[in-house]
Protein backbone atom coordinates (compact mmCIF):
# COMPACT_ATOMS: atom_id res chain seq x y z
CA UNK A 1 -33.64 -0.04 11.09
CA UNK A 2 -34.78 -3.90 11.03
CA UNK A 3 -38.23 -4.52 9.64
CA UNK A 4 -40.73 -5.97 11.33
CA UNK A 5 -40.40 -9.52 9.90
CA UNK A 6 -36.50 -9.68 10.71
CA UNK A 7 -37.38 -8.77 14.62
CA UNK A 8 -40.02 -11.03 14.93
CA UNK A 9 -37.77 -13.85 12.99
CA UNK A 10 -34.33 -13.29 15.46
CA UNK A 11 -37.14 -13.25 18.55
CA UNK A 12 -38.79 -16.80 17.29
CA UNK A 13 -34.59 -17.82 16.76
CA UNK A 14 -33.78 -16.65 20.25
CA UNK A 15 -35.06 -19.02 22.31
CA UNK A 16 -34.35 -22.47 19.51
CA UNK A 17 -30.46 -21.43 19.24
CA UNK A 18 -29.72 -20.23 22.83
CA UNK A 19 -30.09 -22.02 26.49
CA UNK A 20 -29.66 -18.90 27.67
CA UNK A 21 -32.44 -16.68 25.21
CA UNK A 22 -34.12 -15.14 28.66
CA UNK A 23 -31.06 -13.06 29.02
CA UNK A 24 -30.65 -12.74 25.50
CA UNK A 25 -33.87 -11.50 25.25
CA UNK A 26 -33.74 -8.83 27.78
CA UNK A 27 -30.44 -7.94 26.73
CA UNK A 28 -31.88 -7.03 23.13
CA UNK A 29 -34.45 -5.57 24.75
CA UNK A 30 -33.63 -3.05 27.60
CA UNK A 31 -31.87 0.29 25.78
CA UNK A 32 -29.83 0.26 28.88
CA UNK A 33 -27.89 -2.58 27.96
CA UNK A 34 -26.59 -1.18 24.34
CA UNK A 35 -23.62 -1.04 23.82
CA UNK A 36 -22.23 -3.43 26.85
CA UNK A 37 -21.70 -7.20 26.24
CA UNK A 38 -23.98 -9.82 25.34
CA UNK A 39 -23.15 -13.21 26.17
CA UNK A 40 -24.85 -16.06 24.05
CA UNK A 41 -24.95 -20.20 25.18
CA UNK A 42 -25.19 -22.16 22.20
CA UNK A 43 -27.39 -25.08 21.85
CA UNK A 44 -24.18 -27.11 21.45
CA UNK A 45 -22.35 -25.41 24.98
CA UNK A 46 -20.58 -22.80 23.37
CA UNK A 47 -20.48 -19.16 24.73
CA UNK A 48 -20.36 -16.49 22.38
CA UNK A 49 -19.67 -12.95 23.54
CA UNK A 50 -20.13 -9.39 21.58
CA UNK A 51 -20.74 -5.73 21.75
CA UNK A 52 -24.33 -5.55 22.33
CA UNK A 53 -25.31 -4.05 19.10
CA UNK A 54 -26.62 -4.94 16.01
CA UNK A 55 -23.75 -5.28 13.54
CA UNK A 56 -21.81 -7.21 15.82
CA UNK A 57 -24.58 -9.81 17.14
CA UNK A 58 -26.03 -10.47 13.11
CA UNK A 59 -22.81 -13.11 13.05
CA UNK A 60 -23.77 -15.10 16.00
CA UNK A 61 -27.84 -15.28 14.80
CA UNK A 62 -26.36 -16.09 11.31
CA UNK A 63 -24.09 -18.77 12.11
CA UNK A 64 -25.74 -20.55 15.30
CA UNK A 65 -29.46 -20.05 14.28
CA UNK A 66 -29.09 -19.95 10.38
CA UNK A 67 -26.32 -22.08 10.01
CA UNK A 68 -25.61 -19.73 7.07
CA UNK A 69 -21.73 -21.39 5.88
CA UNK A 70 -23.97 -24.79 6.28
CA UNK A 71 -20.86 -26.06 7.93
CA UNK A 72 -22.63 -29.63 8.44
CA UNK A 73 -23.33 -30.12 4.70
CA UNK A 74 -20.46 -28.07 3.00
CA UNK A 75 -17.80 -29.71 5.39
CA UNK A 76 -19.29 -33.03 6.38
CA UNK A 77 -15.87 -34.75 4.44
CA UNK A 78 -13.55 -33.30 6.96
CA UNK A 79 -15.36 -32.49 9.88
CA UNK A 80 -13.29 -35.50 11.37
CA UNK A 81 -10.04 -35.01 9.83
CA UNK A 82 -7.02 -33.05 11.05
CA UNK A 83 -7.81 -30.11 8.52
CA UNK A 84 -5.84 -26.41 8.42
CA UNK A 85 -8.40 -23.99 8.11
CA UNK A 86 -7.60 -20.48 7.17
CA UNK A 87 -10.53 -17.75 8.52
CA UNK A 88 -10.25 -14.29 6.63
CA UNK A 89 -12.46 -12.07 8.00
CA UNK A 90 -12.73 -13.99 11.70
CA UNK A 91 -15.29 -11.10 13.21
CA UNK A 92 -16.11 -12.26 16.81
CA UNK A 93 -15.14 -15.50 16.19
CA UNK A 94 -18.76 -17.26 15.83
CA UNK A 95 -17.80 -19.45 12.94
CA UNK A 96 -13.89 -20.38 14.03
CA UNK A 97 -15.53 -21.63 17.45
CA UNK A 98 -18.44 -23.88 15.93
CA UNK A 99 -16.20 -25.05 13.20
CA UNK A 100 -13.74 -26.18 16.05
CA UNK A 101 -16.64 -27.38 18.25
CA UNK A 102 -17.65 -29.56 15.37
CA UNK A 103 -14.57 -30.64 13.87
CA UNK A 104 -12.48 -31.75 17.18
CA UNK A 105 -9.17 -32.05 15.30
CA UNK A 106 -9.32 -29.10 13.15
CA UNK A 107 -6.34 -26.09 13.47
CA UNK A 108 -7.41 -22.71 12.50
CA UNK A 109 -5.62 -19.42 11.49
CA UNK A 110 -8.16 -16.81 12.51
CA UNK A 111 -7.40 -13.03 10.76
CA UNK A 112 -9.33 -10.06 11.94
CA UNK A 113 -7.59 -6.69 12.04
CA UNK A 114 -9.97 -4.23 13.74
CA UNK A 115 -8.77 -4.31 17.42
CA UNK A 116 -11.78 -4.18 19.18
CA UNK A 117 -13.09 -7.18 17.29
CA UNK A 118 -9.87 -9.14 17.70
CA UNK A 119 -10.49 -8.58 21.17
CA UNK A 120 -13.44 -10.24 21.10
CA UNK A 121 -12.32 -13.09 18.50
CA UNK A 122 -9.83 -13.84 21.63
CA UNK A 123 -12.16 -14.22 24.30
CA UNK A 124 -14.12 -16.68 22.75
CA UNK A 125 -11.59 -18.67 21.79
CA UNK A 126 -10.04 -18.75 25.24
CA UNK A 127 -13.60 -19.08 26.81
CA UNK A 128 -14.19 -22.48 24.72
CA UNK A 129 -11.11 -23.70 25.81
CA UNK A 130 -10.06 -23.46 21.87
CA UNK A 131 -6.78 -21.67 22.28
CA UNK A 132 -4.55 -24.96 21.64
CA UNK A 133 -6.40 -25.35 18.04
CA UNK A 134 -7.11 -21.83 17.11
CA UNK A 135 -4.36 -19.34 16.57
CA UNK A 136 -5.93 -15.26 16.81
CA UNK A 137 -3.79 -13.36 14.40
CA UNK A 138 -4.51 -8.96 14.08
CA UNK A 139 -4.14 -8.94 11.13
CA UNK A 140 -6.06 -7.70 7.76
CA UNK A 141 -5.21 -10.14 4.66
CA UNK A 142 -4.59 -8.74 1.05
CA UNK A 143 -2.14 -8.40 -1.79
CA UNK A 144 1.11 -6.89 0.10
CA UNK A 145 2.34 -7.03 3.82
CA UNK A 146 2.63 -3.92 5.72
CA UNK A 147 -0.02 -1.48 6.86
CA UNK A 148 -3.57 -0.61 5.36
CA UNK A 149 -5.92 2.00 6.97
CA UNK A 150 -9.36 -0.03 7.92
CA UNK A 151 -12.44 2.22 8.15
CA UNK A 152 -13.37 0.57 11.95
CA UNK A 153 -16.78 0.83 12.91
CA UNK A 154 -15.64 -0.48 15.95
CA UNK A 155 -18.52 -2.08 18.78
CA UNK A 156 -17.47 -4.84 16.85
CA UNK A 157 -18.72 -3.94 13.27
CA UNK A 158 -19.22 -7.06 10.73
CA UNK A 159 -18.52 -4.03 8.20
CA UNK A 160 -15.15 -2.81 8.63
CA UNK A 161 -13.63 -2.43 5.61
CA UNK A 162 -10.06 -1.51 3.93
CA UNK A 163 -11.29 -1.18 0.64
CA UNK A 164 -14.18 1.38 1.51
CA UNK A 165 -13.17 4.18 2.67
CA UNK A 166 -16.62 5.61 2.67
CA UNK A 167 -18.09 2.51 4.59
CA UNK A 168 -18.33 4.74 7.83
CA UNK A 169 -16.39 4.64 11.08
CA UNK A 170 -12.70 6.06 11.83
CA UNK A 171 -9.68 5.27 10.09
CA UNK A 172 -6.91 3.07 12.07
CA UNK A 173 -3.43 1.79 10.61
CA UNK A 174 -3.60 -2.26 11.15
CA UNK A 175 -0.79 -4.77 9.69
CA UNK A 176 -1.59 -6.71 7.07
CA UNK A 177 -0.44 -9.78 5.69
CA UNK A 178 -1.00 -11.65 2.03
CA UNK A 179 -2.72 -15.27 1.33
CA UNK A 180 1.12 -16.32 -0.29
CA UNK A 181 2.72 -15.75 3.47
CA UNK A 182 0.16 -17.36 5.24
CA UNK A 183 0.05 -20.63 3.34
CA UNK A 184 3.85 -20.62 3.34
CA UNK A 185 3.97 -20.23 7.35
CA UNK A 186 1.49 -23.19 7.35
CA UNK A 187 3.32 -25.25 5.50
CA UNK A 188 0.82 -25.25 2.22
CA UNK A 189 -1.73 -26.94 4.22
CA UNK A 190 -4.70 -25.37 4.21
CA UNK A 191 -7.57 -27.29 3.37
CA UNK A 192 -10.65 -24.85 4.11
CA UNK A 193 -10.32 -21.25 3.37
CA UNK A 194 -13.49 -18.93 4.57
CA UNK A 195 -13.55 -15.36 3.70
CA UNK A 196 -15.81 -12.48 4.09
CA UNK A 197 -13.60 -9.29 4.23
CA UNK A 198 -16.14 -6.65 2.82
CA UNK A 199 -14.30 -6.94 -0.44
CA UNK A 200 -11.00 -7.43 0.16
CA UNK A 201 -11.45 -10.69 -1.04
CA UNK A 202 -10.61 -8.97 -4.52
CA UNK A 203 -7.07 -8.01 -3.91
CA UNK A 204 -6.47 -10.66 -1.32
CA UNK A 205 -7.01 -13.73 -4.00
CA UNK A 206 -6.00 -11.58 -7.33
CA UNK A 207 -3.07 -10.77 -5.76
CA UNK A 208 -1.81 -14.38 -4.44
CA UNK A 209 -0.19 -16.92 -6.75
CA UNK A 210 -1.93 -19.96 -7.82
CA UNK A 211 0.53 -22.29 -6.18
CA UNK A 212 -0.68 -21.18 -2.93
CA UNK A 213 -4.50 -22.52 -3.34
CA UNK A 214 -3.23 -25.86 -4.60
CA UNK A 215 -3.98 -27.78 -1.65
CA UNK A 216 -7.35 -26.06 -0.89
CA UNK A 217 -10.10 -28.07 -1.22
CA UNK A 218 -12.99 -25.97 -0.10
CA UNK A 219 -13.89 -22.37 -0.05
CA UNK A 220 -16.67 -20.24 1.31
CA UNK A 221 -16.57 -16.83 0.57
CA UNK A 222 -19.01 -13.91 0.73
CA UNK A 223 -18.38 -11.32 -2.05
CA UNK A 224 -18.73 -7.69 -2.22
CA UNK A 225 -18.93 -4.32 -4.00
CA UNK A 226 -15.74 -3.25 -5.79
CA UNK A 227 -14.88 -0.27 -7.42
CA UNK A 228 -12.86 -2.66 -9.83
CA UNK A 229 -13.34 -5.56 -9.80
CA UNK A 230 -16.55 -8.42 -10.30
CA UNK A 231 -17.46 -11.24 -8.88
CA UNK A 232 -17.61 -13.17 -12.24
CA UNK A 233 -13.84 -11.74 -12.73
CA UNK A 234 -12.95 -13.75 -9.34
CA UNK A 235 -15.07 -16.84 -10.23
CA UNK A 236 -13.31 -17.35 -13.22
CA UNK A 237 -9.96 -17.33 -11.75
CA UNK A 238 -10.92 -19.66 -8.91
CA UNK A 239 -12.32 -21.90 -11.97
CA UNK A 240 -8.80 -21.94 -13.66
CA UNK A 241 -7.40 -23.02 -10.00
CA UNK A 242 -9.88 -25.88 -10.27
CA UNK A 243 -11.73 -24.64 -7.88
CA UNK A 244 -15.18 -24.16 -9.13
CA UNK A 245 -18.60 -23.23 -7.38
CA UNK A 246 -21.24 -25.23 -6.09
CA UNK A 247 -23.55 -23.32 -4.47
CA UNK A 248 -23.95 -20.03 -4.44
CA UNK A 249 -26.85 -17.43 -2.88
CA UNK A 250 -27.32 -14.15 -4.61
CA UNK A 251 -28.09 -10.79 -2.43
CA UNK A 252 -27.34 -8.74 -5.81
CA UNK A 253 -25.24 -9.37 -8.74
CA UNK A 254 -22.24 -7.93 -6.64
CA UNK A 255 -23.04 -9.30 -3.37
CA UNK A 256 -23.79 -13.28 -2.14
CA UNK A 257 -22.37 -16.39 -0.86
CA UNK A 258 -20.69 -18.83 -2.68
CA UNK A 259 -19.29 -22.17 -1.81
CA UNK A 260 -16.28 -23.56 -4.21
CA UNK A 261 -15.02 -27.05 -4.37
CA UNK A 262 -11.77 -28.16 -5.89
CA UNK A 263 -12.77 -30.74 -8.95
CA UNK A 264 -10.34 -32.51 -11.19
């Protein structure tokens, strides 16, 4: 249950992010309304839809009203070049389509393997008129291709997970793909990599070969609970890739946000 503080924050939010916060508001609001889908309008014209619930809508407040992958700062070198950008971890979308709003010659590679979420992930993208520059791929991303069992929250979950079993929700077979295979289909370039695949991230990177992060030039990444691995294990291998971290905000000392820059 939300305290207090974080209501009364995402009400204040509400109306400074969204042109549309009186239907936002009475869509959070009204009981009757869980569970069906909210539509948010974006300061900067976008429309952003989700499951009306709270684990799918804490994306959209985090990236429109908290700017929380501080895309203007992190990214302000290539907001106007023709970047690849690789999204792990795409959810509903809400940072592929304000990346692409904001950087108008951009091409991303969107992966999100829970179906309902994909489903979502789609939508917006076609409902920005984004689907020439961003490419919706049902996929999961870690350290083999085939098939992994994702414990789907579904309603559009930011917390399905295929390395927690005991995360909650029901189990469903999705595809998966590797880092190695995605770079390759691209061509190598991939410029921006974003990640936050409630720990996968572990696997995903440990088990990709160094070659294929040598023309990535920024990373943000949120890291997770592993059974075995650490987040100082993965730093230090992103360090020996020359990629080392800038920024970083610290939820615990197995969970934050970190932003890595390629130096040297």
């Amino acid at each position: 249950m939300p305290s207090l503080a974080h209501r009364v924050r995402r009400i204040a939010q509400t109306p400074r992010t969204f042109t549309n916060w009186p239907a936002v508001l009475r869509g959070l609001a009204d009981p009757r309304a869980r569970h069906e889908s909210l539509s948010f309008t974006t300061r900067n014209g976008l429309t952003i839809s989700c499951p009306n619930v709270p684990g799918a809508r804490v994306p959209v407040y985090e990236v429109f009203a908290e700017d929380c992958y501080r895309i203007d700062t992190f990214l302000a070198p290539f907001l106007g070049e023709p970047i690849g950008v690789v999204d792990i971890g795409a959810h509903i979308g809400a940072f592929a389509c304000q990346l692409a709003a904001k950087a108008p010659r951009a091409r991303l590679r969107c992966f999100e393997p829970s179906p309902t979420t994909a489903g979502f992930l789609r939508r917006n993208v076609w409902t920005n008129n984004f689907e020439d520059r961003v490419v919706v791929h049902e996929l999961a991303v870690g350290a083999r291709t085939g098939a992994a069992v994702l414990a789907d929250n579904g309603g559009g979950s930011a917390l399905n997970s295929i390395v927690d079993p005991d995360s909650g929700g029901s189990g469903v077979t999705v595809r998966t793909t590797t880092f190695d295979a995605i770079v390759e289909e691209l061509g190598g370039v991939a410029e921006v990599v974003k990640m936050d695949c409630e720990g996968g991230e572990y696997e995903l990177v440990l088990g990709s070969s160094p070659d294929s992060w040598a023309g990535v030039q920024r990373i943000v990444l949120e890291y997770h609970p592993h059974p075995d691995h650490t987040w100082p294990e993965l730093r230090a291998w992103f360090a020996e890739q020359g990629l080392v971290v800038t920024a970083e905000e610290v939820e615990n000392p197995a969970q934050g946000t970190a932003w890595l820059e390629r130096r040297g």
